[in-house]
C-alpha atoms as a PDB file:
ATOM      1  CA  UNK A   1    -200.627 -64.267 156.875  1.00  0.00           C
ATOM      2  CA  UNK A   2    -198.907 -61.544 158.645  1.00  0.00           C
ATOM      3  CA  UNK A   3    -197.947 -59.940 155.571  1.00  0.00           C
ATOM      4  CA  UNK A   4    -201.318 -60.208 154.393  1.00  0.00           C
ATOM      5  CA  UNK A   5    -202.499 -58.883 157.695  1.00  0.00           C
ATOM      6  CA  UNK A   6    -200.324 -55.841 157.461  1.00  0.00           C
ATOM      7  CA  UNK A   7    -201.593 -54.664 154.086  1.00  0.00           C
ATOM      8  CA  UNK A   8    -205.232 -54.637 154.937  1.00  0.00           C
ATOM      9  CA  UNK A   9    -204.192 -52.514 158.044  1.00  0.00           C
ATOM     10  CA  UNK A  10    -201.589 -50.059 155.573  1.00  0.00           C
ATOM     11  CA  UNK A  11    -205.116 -49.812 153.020  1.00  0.00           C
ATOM     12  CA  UNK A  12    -207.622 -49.249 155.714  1.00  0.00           C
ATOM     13  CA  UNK A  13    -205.161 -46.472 157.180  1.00  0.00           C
ATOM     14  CA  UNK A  14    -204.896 -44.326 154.187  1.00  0.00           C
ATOM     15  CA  UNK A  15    -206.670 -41.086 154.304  1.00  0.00           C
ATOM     16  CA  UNK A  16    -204.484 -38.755 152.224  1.00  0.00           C
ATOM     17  CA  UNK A  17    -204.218 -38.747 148.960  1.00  0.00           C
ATOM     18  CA  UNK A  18    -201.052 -39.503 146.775  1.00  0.00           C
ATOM     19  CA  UNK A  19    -200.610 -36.546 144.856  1.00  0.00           C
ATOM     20  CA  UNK A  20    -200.425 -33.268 146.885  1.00  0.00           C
ATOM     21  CA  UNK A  21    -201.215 -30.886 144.000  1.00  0.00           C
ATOM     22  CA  UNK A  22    -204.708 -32.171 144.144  1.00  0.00           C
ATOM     23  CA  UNK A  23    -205.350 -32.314 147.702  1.00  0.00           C
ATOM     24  CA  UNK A  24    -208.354 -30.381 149.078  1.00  0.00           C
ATOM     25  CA  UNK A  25    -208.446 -27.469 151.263  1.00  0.00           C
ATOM     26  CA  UNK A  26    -208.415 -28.849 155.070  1.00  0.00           C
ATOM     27  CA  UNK A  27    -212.098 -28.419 156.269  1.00  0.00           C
ATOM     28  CA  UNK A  28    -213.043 -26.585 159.225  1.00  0.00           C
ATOM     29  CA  UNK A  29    -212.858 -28.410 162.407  1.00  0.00           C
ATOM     30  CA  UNK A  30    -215.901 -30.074 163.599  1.00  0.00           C
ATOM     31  CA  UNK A  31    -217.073 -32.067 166.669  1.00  0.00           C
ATOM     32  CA  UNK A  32    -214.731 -34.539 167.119  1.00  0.00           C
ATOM     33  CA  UNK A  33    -216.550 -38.571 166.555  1.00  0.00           C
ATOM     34  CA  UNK A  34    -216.702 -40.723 169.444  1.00  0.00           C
ATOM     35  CA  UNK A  35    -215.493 -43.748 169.197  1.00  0.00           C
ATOM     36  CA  UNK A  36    -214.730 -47.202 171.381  1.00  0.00           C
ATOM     37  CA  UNK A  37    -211.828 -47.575 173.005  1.00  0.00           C
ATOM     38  CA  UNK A  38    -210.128 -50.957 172.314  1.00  0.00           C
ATOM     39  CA  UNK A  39    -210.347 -53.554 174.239  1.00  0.00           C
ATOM     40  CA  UNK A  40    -207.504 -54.619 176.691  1.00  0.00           C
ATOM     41  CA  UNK A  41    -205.481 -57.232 175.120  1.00  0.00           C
ATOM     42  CA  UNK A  42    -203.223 -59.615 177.638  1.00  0.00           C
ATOM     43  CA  UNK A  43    -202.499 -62.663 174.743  1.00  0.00           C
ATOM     44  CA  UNK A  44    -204.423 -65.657 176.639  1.00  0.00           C
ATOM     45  CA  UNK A  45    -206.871 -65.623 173.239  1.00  0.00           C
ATOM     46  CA  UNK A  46    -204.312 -65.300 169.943  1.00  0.00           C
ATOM     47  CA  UNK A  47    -207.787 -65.098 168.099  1.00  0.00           C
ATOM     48  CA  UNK A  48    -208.257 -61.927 169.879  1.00  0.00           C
ATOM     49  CA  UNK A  49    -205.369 -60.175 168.093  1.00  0.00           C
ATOM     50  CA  UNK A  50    -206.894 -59.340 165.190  1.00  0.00           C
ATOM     51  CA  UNK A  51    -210.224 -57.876 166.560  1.00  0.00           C
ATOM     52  CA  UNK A  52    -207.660 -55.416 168.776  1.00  0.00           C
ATOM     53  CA  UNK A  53    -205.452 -54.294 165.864  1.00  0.00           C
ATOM     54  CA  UNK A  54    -208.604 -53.498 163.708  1.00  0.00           C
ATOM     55  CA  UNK A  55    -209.882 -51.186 167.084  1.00  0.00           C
ATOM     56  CA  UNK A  56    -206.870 -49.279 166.908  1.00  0.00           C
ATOM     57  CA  UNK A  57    -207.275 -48.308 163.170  1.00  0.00           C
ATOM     58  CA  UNK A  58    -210.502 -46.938 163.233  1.00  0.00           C
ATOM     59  CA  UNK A  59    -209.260 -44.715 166.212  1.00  0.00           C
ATOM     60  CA  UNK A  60    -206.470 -43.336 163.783  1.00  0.00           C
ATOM     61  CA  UNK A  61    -208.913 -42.937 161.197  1.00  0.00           C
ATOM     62  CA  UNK A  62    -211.824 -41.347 163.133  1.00  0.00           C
ATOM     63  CA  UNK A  63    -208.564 -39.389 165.297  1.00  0.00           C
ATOM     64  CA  UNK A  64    -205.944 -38.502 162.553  1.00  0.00           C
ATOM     65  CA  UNK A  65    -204.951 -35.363 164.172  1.00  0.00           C
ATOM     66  CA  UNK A  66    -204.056 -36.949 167.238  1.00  0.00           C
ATOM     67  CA  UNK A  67    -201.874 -39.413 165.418  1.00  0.00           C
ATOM     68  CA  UNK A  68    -199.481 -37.822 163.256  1.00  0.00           C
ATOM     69  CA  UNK A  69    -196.522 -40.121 164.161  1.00  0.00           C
ATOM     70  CA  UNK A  70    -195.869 -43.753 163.973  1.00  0.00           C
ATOM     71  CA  UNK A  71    -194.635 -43.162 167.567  1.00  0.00           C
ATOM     72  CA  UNK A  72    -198.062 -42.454 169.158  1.00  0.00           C
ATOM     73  CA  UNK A  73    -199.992 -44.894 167.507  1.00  0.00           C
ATOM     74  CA  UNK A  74    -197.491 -47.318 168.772  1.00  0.00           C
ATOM     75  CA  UNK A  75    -197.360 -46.004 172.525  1.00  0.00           C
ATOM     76  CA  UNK A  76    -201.362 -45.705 172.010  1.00  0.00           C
ATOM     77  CA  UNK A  77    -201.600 -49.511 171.747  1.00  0.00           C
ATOM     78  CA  UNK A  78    -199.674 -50.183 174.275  1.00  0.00           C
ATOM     79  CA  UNK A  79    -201.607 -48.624 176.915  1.00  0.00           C
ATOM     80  CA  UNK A  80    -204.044 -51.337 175.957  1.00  0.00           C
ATOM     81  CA  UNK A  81    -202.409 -54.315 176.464  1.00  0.00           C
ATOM     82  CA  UNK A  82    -201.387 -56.150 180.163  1.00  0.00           C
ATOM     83  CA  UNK A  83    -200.007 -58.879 181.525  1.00  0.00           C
ATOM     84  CA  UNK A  84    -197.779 -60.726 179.309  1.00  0.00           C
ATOM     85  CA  UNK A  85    -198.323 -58.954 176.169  1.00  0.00           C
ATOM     86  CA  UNK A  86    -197.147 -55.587 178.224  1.00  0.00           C
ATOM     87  CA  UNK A  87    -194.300 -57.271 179.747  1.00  0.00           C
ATOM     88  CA  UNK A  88    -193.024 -57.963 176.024  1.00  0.00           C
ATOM     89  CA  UNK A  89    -192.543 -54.559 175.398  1.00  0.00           C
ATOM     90  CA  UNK A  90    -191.878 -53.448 178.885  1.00  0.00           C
ATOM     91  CA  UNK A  91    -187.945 -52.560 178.136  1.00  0.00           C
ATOM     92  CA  UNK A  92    -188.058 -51.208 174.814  1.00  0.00           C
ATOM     93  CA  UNK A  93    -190.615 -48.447 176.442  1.00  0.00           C
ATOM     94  CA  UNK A  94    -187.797 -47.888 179.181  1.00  0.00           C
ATOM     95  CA  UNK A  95    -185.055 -47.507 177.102  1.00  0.00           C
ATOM     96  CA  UNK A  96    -184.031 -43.673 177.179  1.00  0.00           C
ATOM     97  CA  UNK A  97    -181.270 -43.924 174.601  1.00  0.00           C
ATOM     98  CA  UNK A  98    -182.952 -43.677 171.455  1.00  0.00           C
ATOM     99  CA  UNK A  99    -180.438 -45.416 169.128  1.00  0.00           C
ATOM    100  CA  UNK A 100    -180.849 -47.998 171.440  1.00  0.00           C
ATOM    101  CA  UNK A 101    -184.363 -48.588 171.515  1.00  0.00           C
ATOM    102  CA  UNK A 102    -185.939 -51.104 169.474  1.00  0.00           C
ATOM    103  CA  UNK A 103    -187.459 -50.163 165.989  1.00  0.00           C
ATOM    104  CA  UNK A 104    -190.793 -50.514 166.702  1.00  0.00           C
ATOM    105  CA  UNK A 105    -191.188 -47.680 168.936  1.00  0.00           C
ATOM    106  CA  UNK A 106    -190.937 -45.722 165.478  1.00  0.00           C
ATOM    107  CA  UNK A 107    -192.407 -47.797 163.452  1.00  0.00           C
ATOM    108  CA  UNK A 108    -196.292 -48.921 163.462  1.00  0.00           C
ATOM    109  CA  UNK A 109    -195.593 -52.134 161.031  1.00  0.00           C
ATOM    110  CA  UNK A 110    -192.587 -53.065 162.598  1.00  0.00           C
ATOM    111  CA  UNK A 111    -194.801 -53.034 166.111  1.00  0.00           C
ATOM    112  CA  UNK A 112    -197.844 -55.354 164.431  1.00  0.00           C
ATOM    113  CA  UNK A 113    -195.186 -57.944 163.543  1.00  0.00           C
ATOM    114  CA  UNK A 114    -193.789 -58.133 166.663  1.00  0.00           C
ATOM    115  CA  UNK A 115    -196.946 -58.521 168.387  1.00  0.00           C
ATOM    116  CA  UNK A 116    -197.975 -60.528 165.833  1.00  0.00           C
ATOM    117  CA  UNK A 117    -194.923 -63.292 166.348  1.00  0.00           C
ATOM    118  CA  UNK A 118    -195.173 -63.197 169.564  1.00  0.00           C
ATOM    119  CA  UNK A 119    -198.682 -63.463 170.807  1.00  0.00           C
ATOM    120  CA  UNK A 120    -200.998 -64.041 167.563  1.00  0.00           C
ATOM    121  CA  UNK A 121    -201.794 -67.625 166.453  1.00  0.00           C
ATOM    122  CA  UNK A 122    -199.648 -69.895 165.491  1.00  0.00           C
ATOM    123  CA  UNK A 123    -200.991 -71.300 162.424  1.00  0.00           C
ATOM    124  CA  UNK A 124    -203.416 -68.506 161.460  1.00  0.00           C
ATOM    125  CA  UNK A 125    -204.482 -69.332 157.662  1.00  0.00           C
ATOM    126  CA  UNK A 126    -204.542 -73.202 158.584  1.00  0.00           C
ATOM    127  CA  UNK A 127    -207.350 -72.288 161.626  1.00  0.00           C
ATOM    128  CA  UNK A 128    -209.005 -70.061 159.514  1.00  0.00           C
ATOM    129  CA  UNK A 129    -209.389 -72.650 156.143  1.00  0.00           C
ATOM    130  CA  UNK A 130    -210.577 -75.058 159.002  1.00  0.00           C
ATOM    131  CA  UNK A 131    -212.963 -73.054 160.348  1.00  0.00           C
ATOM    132  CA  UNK A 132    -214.134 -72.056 157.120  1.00  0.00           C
ATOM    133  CA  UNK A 133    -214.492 -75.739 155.528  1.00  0.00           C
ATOM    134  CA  UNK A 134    -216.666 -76.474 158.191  1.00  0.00           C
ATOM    135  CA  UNK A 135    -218.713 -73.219 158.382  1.00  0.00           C
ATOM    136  CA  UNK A 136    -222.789 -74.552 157.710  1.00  0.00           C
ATOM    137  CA  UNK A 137    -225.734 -72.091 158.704  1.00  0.00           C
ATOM    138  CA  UNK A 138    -228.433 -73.414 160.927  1.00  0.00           C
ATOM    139  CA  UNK A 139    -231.815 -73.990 159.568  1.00  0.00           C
ATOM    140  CA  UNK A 140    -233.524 -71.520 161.609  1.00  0.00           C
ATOM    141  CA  UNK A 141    -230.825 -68.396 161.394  1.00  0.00           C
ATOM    142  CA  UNK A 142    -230.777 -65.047 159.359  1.00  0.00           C
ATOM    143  CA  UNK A 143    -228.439 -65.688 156.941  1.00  0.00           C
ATOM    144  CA  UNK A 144    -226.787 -62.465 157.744  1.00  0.00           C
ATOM    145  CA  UNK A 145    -224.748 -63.894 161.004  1.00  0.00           C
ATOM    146  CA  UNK A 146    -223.906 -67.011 158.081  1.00  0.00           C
ATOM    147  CA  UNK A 147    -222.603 -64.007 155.505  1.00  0.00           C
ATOM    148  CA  UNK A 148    -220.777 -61.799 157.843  1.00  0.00           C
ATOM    149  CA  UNK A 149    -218.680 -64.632 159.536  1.00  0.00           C
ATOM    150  CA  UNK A 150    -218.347 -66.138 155.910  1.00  0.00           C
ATOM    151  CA  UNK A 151    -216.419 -62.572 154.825  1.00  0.00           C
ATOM    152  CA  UNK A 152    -214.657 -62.284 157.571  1.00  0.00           C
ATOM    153  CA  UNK A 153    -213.289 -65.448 156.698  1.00  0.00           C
ATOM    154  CA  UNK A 154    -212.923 -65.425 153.440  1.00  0.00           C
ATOM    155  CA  UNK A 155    -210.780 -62.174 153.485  1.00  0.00           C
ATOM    156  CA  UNK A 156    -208.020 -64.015 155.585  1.00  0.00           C
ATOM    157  CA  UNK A 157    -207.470 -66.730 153.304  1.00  0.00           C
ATOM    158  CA  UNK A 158    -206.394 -66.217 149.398  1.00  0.00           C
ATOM    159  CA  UNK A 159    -208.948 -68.920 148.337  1.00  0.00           C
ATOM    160  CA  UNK A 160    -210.293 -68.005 144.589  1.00  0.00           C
ATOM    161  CA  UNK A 161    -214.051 -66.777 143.703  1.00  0.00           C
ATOM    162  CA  UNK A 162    -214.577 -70.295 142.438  1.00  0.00           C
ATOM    163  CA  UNK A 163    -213.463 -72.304 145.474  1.00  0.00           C
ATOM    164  CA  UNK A 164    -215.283 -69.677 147.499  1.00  0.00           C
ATOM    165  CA  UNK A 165    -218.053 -69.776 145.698  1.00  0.00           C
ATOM    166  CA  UNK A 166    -218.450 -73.495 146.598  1.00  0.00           C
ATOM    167  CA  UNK A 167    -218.221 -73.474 150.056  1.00  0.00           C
ATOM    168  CA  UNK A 168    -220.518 -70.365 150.324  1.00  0.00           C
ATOM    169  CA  UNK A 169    -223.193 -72.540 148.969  1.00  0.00           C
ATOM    170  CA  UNK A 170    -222.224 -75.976 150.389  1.00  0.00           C
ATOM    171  CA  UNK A 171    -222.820 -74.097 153.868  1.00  0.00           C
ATOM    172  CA  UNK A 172    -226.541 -73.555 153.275  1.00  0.00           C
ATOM    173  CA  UNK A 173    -229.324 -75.285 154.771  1.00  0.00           C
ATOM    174  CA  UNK A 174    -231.613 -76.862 152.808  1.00  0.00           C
ATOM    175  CA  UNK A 175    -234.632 -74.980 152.361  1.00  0.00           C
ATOM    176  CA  UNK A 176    -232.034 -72.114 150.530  1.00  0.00           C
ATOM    177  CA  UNK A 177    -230.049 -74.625 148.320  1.00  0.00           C
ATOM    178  CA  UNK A 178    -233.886 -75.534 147.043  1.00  0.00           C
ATOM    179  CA  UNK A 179    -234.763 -71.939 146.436  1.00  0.00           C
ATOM    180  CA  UNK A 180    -231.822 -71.286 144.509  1.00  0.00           C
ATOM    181  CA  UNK A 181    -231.106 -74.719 142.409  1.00  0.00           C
ATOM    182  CA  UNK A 182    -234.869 -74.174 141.646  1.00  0.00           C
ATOM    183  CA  UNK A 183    -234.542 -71.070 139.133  1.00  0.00           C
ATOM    184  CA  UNK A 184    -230.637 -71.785 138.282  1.00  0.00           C
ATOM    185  CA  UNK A 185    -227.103 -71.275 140.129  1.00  0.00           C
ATOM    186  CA  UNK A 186    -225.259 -68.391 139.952  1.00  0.00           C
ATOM    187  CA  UNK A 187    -221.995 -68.548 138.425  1.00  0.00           C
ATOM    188  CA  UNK A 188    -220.314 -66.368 140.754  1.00  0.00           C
ATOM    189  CA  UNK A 189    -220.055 -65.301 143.948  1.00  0.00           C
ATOM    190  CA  UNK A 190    -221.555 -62.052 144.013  1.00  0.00           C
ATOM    191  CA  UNK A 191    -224.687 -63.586 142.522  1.00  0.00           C
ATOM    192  CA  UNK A 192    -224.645 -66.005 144.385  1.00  0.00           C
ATOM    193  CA  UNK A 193    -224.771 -64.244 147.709  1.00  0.00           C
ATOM    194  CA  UNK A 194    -226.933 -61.550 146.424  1.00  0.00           C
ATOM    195  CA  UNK A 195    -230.149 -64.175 144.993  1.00  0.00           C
ATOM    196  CA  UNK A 196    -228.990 -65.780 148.570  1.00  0.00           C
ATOM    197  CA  UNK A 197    -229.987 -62.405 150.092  1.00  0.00           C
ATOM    198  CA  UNK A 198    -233.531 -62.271 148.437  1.00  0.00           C
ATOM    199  CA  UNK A 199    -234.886 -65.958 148.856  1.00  0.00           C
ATOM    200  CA  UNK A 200    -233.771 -65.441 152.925  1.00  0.00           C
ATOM    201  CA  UNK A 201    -235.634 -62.229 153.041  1.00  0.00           C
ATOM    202  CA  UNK A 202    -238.881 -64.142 151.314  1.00  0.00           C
ATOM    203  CA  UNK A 203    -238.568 -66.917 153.733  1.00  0.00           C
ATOM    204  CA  UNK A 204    -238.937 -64.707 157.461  1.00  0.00           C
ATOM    205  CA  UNK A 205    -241.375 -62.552 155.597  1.00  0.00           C
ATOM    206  CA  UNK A 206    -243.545 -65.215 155.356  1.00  0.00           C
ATOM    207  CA  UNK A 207    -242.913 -66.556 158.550  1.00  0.00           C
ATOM    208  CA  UNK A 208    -243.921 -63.428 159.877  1.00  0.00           C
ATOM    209  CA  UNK A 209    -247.022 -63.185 157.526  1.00  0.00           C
ATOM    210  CA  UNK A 210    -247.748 -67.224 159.496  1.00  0.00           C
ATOM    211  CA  UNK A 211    -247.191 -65.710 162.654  1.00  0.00           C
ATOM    212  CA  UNK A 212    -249.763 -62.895 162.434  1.00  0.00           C
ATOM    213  CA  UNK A 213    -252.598 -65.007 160.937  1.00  0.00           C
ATOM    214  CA  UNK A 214    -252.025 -67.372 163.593  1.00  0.00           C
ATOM    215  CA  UNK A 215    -252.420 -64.510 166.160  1.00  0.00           C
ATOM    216  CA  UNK A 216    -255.393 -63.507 164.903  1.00  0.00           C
ATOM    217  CA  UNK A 217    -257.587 -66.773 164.918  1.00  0.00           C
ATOM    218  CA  UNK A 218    -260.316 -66.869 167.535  1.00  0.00           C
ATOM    219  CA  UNK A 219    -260.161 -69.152 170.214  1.00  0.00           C
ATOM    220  CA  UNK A 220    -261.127 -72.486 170.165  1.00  0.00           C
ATOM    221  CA  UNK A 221    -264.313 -72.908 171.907  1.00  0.00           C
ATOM    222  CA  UNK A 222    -265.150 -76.087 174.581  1.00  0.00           C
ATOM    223  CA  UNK A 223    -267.691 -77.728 175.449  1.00  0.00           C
ATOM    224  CA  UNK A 224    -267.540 -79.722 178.587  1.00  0.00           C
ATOM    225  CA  UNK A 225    -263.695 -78.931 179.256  1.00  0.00           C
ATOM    226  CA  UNK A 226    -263.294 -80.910 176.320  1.00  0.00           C
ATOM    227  CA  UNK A 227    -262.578 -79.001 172.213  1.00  0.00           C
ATOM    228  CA  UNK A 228    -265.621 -78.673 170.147  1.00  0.00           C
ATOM    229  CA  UNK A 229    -265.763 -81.399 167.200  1.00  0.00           C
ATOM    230  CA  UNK A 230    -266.770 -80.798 163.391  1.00  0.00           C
ATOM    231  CA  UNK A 231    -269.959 -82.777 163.889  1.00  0.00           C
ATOM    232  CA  UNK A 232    -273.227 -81.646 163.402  1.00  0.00           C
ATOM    233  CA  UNK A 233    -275.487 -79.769 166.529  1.00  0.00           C
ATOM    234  CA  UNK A 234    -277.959 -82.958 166.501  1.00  0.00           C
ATOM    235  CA  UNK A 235    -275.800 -85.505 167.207  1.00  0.00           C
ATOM    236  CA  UNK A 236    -274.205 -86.291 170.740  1.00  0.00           C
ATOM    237  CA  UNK A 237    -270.049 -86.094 170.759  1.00  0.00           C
ATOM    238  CA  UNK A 238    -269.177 -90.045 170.166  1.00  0.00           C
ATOM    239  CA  UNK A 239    -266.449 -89.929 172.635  1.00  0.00           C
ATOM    240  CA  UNK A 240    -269.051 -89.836 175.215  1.00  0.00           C
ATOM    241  CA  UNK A 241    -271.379 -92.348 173.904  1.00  0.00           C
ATOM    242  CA  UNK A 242    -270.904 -95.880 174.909  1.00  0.00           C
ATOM    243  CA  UNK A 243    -271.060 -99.241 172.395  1.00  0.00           C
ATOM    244  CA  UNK A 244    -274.759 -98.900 172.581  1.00  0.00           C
ATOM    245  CA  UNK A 245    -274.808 -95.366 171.906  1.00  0.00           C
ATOM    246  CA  UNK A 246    -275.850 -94.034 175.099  1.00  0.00           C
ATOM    247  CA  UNK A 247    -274.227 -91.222 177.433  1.00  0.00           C
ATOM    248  CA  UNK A 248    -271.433 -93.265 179.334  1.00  0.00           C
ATOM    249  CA  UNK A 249    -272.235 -93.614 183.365  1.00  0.00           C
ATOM    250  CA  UNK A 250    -269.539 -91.373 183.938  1.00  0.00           C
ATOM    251  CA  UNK A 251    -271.043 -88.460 181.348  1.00  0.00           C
ATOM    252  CA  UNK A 252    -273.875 -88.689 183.193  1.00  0.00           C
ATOM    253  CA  UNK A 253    -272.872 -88.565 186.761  1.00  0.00           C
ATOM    254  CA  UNK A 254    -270.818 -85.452 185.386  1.00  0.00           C
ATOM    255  CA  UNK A 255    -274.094 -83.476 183.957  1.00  0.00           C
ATOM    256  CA  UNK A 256    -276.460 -84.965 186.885  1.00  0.00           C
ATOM    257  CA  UNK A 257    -273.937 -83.233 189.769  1.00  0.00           C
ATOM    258  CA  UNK A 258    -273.327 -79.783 188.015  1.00  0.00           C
ATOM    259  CA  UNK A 259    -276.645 -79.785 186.760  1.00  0.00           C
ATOM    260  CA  UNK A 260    -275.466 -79.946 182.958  1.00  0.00           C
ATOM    261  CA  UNK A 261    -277.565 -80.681 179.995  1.00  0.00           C
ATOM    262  CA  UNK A 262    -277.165 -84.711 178.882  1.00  0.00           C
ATOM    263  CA  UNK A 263    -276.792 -83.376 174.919  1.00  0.00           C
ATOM    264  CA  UNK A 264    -274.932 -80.248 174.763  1.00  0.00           C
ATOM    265  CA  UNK A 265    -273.526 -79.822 178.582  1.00  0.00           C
ATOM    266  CA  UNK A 266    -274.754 -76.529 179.035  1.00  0.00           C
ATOM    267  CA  UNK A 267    -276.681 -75.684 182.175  1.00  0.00           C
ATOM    268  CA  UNK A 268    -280.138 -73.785 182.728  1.00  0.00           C
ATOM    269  CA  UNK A 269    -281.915 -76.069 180.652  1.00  0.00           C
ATOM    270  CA  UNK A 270    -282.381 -80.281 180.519  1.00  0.00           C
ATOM    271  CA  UNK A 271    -281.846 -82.494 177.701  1.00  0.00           C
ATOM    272  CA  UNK A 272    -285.812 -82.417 177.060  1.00  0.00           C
ATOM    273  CA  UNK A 273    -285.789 -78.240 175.982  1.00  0.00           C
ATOM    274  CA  UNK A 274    -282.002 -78.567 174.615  1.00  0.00           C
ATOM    275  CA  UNK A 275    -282.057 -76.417 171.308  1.00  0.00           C
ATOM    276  CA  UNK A 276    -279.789 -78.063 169.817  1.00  0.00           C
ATOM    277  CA  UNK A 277    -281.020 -81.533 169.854  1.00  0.00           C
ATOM    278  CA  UNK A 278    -284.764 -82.833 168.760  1.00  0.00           C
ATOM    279  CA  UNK A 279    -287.283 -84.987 169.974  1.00  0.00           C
ATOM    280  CA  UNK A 280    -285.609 -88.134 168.540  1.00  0.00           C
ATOM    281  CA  UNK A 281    -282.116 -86.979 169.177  1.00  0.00           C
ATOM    282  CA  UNK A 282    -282.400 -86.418 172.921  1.00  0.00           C
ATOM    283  CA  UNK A 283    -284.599 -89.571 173.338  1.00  0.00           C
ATOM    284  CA  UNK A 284    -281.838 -91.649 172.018  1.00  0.00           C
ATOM    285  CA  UNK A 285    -278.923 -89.595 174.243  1.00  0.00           C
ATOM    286  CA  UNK A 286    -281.247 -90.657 177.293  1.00  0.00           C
ATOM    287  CA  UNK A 287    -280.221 -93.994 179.158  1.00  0.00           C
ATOM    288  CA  UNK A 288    -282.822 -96.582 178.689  1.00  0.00           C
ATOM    289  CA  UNK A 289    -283.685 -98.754 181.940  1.00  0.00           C
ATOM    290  CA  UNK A 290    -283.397-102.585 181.124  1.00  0.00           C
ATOM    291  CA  UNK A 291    -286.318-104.541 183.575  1.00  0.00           C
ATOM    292  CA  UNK A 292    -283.384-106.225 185.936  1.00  0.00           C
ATOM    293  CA  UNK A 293    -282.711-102.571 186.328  1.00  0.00           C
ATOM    294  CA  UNK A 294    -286.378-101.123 187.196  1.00  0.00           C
ATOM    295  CA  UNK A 295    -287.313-101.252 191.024  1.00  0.00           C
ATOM    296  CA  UNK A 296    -290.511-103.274 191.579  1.00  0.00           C
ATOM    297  CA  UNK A 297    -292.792 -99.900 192.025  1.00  0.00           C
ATOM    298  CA  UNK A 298    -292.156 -99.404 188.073  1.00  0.00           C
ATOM    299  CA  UNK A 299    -292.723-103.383 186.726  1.00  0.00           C
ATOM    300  CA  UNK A 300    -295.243-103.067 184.419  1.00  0.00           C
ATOM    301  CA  UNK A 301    -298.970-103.994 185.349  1.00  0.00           C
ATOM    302  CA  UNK A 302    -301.218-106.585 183.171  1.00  0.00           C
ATOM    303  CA  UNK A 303    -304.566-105.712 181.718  1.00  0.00           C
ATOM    304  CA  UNK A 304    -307.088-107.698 182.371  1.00  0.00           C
ATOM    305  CA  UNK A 305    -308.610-109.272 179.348  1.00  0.00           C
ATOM    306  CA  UNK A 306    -312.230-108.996 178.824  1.00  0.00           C
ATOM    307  CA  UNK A 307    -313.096-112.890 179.640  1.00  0.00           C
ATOM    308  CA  UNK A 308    -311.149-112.286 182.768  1.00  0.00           C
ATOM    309  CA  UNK A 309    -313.298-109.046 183.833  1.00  0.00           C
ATOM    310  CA  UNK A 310    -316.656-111.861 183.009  1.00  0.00           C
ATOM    311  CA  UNK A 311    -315.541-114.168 185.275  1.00  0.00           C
END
């Protein structure tokens, strides 16, 4: 792993070419690029390790000027480490004699593998196959935060395109594994993460095509502080009706105090010049007065029949 480790870094540092008959003019000097400074590194996270040697390289590569020697990138790193980590190094940096001092002060590779040993993890490609076996993405994630942790992965193990290829797609959810087993695997990787690409960027389009119709619906309307219903304008809302199809008591108490229509609970009207009931409708909405329930002013008077008026 640390061998592996150390050849990414020598590639990624490489800005001259090999053959110096061919090499280019120097160009004129421009603004010099801004970049990060790494962060501090003190050993309590091994994991961390790698994210700080990777810092330092792209200030070589965006600083070359400033790092001619293997010396200062060494000395350079070291300014960014504490505690422990520091303490490591603390009497190689003090030792004056030179043919005494240890070889990584000249030496940038020699430097990564003793920090390495000392403070990176201890079983790096073992935690990273682990990590990577188990790697899923969740159902509602851009598969970009999935695909970026997947190759960082992937380029710390020596795992083949096949095997890769596998457990890129084993790590899908669902709703991707149908998209793609629906017009036909891809046989490798590449493919594979590329048809990956398109079906994820078709699935939050239309989400976000859903999300703006649903934005733009009207609101629903009320009636009574209760939703409108799909049935028609001449008939009363049955949830307000009792088994004998009449306004329950408490419906009516309700329209009778706010002064409410019986049929359609609107006010400034009554139930008898409702527009949106007729004659019949409103007639059967009304509650109809049994006799035990009629005071003794309203009972009903007898005509007299004609032999009766005779007598």
């Amino acid at each position: 792993m640390v061998q592996h480790l150390l050849c990414a870094l020598v590639m990624l540092g490489q800005s001259t070419p090999q053959n110096p008959s061919l090499q280019m003019p120097a160009p004129v000097p421009l603004t010099q690029t801004c970049t990060q400074a790494p962060d501090m590194f003190d050993s309590s996270n091994p994991e961390d390790l790698w994210a700080f040697l990777l810092q330092c390289q792209i200030t070589f590569n965006a600083h070359p000027q400033n790092f001619t020697s293997e010396s200062a990138k060494v000395f350079f790193a070291i300014s960014y480490l504490k505690k422990s980590a520091l303490e490591w190094f603390e009497q190689g940096i003090l030792e004056d004699d030179l043919t005494q001092a240890p070889e990584w002060r000249s030496s940038w590779m020699e430097f990564i593998k003793e920090l390495w040993t000392h403070f990176g993890p201890t079983n790096p490609t073992g935690a990273v196959e682990v990590e990577l076996q188990h790697l899923t993405m969740a159902s509602r994630a851009h598969l970009s935060e999935y695909l970026v942790r997947f190759n960082t992965l992937a380029s710390r193990v020596e795992w083949g395109d096949v095997v890769l290829h596998f457990q890129f797609y084993d790590g899908l959810p669902d709703q991707l594994k149908d998209q793609i087993t629906f017009l036909g695997k891809p046989d490798t990787l590449r493919e594979l993460v590329q048809v990956t690409i398109h079906h994820d960027n078709l699935h939050w389009e239309h989400q976000d095509e859903h999300k703006q119709a649903k934005q733009q619906q009207p609101p629903q309307n009320t009636t009574m502080g209760q939703p409108q219903s799909n049935q028609p304008a001449d008939c009363p809302n049955e949830q307000h009706l009792n088994a004998r199809g009449r306004l329950k008591d408490e419906e009516q108490c309700q329209c009778c105090d706010n002064n409410l229509c019986l049929f359609c609970g609107k006010s400034n009207h009554t139930i008898t010049k409702c527009p949106a009931a007729s004659a019949k409708v409103w007639a059967a909405a009304l509650p109809i007065k049994t006799p035990m329930e009629m005071p003794a002013s309203e009972e009903p008077t007898r005509t007299a029949e004609p032999s009766q008026l005779n007598e």
